[in-house]
C-alpha atoms as a PDB file:
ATOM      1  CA  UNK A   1     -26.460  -9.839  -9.528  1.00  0.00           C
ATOM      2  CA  UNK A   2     -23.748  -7.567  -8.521  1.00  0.00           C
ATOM      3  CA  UNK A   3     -20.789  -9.268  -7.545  1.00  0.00           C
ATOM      4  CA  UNK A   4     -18.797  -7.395  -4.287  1.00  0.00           C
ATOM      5  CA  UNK A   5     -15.445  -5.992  -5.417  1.00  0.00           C
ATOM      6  CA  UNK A   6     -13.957  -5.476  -2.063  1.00  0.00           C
ATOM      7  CA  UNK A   7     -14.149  -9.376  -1.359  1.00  0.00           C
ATOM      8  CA  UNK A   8     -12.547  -9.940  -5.042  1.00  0.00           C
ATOM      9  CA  UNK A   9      -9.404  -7.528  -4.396  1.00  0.00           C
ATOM     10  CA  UNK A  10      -5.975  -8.871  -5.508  1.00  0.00           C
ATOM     11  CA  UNK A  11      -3.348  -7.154  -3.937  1.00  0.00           C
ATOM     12  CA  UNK A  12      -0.407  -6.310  -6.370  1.00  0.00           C
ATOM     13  CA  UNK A  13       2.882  -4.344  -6.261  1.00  0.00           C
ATOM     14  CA  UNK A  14       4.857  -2.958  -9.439  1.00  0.00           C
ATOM     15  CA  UNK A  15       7.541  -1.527  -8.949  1.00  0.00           C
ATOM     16  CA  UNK A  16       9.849   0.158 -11.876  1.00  0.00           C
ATOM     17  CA  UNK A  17      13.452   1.434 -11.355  1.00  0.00           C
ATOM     18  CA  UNK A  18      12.635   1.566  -7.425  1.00  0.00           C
ATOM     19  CA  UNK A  19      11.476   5.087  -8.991  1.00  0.00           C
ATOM     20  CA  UNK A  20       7.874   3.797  -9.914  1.00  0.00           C
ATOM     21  CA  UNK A  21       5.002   1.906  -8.177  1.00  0.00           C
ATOM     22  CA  UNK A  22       1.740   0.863  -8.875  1.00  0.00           C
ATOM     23  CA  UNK A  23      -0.187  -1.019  -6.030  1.00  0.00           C
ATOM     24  CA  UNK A  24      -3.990  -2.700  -6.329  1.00  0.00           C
ATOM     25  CA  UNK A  25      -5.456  -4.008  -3.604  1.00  0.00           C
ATOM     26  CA  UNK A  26      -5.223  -0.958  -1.227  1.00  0.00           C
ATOM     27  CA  UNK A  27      -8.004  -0.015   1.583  1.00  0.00           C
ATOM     28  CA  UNK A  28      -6.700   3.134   2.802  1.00  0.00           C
ATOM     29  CA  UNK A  29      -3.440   5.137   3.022  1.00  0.00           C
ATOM     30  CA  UNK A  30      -3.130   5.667   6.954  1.00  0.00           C
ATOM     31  CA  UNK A  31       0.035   7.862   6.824  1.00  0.00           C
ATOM     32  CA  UNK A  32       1.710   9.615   4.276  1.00  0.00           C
ATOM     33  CA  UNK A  33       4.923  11.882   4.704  1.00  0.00           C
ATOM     34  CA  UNK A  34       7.482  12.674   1.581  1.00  0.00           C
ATOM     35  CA  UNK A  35      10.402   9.967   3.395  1.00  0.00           C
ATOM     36  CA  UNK A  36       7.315   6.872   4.831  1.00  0.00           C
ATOM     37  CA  UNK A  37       4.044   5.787   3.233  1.00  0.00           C
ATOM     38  CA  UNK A  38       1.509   3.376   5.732  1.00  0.00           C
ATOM     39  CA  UNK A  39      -0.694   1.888   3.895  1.00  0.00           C
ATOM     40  CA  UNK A  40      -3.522  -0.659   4.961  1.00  0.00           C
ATOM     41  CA  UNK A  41      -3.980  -3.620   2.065  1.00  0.00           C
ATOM     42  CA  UNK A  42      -6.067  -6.307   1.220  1.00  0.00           C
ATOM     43  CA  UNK A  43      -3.224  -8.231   2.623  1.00  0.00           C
ATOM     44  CA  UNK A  44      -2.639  -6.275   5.748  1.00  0.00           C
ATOM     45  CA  UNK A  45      -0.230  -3.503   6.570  1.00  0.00           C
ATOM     46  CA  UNK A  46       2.612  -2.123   4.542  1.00  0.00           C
ATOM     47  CA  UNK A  47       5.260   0.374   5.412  1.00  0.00           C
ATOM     48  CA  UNK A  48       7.304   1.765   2.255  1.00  0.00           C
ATOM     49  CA  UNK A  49      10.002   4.366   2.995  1.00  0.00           C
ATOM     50  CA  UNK A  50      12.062   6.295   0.777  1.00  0.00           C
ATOM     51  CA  UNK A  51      12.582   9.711  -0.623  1.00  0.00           C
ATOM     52  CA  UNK A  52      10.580  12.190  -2.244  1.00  0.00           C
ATOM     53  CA  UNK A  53       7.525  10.172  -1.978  1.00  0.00           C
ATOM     54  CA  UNK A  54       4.294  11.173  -4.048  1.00  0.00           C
ATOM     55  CA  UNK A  55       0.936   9.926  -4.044  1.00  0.00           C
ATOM     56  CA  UNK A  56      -0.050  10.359  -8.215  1.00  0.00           C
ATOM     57  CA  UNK A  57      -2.647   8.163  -8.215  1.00  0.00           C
ATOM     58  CA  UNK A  58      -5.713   6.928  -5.448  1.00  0.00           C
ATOM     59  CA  UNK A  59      -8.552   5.503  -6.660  1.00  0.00           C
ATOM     60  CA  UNK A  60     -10.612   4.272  -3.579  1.00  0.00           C
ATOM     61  CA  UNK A  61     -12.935   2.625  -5.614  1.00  0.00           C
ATOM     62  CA  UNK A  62     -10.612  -0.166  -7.495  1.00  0.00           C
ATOM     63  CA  UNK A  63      -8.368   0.102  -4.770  1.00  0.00           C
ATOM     64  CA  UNK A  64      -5.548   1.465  -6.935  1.00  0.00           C
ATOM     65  CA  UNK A  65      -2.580   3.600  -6.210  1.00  0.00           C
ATOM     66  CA  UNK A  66       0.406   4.903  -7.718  1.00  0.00           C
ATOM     67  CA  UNK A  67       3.680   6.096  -6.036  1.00  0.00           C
ATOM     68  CA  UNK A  68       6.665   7.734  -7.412  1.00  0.00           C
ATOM     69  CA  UNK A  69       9.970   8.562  -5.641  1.00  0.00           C
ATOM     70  CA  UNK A  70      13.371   6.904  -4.505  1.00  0.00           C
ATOM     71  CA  UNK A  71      12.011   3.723  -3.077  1.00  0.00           C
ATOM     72  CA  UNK A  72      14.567   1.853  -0.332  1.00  0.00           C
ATOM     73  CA  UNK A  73      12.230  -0.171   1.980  1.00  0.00           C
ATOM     74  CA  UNK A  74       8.771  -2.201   1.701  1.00  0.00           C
ATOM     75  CA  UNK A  75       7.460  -4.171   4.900  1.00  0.00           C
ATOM     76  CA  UNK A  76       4.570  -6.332   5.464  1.00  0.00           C
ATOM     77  CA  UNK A  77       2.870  -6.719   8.993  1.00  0.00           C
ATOM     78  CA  UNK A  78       3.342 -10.141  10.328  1.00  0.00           C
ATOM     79  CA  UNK A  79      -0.378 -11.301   9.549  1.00  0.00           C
ATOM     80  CA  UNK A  80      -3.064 -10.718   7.348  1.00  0.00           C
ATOM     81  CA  UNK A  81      -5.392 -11.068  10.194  1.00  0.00           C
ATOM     82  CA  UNK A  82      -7.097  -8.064  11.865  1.00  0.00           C
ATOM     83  CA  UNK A  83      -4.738  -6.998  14.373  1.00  0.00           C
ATOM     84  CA  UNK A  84      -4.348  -3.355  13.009  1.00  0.00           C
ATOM     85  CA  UNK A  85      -2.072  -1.744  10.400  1.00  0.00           C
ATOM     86  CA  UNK A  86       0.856  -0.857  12.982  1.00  0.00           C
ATOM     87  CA  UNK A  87       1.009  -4.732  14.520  1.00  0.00           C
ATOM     88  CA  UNK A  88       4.345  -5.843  13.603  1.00  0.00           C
ATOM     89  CA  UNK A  89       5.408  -3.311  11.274  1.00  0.00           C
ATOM     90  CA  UNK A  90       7.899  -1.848  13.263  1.00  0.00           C
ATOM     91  CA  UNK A  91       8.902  -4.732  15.479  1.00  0.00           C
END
């Protein structure tokens, strides 16, 4: 029997040097711009800014991504519930 992988996601952050990230867990990228990356987890929302930003890596299917770039900010929405990606983020 094949087991569903979306409900056995672990969302996980690396991050190396605040120059390198890997991520698991990750559902979609909403927004990406070289300075703000939106991102919509297994977890709920995150917002990472920075500078010179760059997707290497997106694997929809194991949920994996990889960022590289200065990193200077990482926010969670409030909840985990389904209230949307934006809710909270920038409050």
């Amino acid at each position: 029997m094949e087991k569903n992988t979306k409900q056995l996601k672990e969302h996980n952050i690396i991050l190396k040097n605040r120059e390198e990230m890997s991520l698991s867990g990750i559902n979609e990228v909403v927004s990406f711009t070289d300075t703000q990356i939106i991102l919509k987890t297994v977890c709920g929302g995150l917002l990472i800014r920075g500078n010179s930003l760059n997707i290497g890596l997106l694997n929809t299917d194991t949920g994996e991504l990889s960022i590289t770039g200065s990193v200077s900010y990482m926010k969670y929405n409030k909840s985990k519930g389904n209230g949307g990606v934006f809710e909270g983020i920038f409050k």
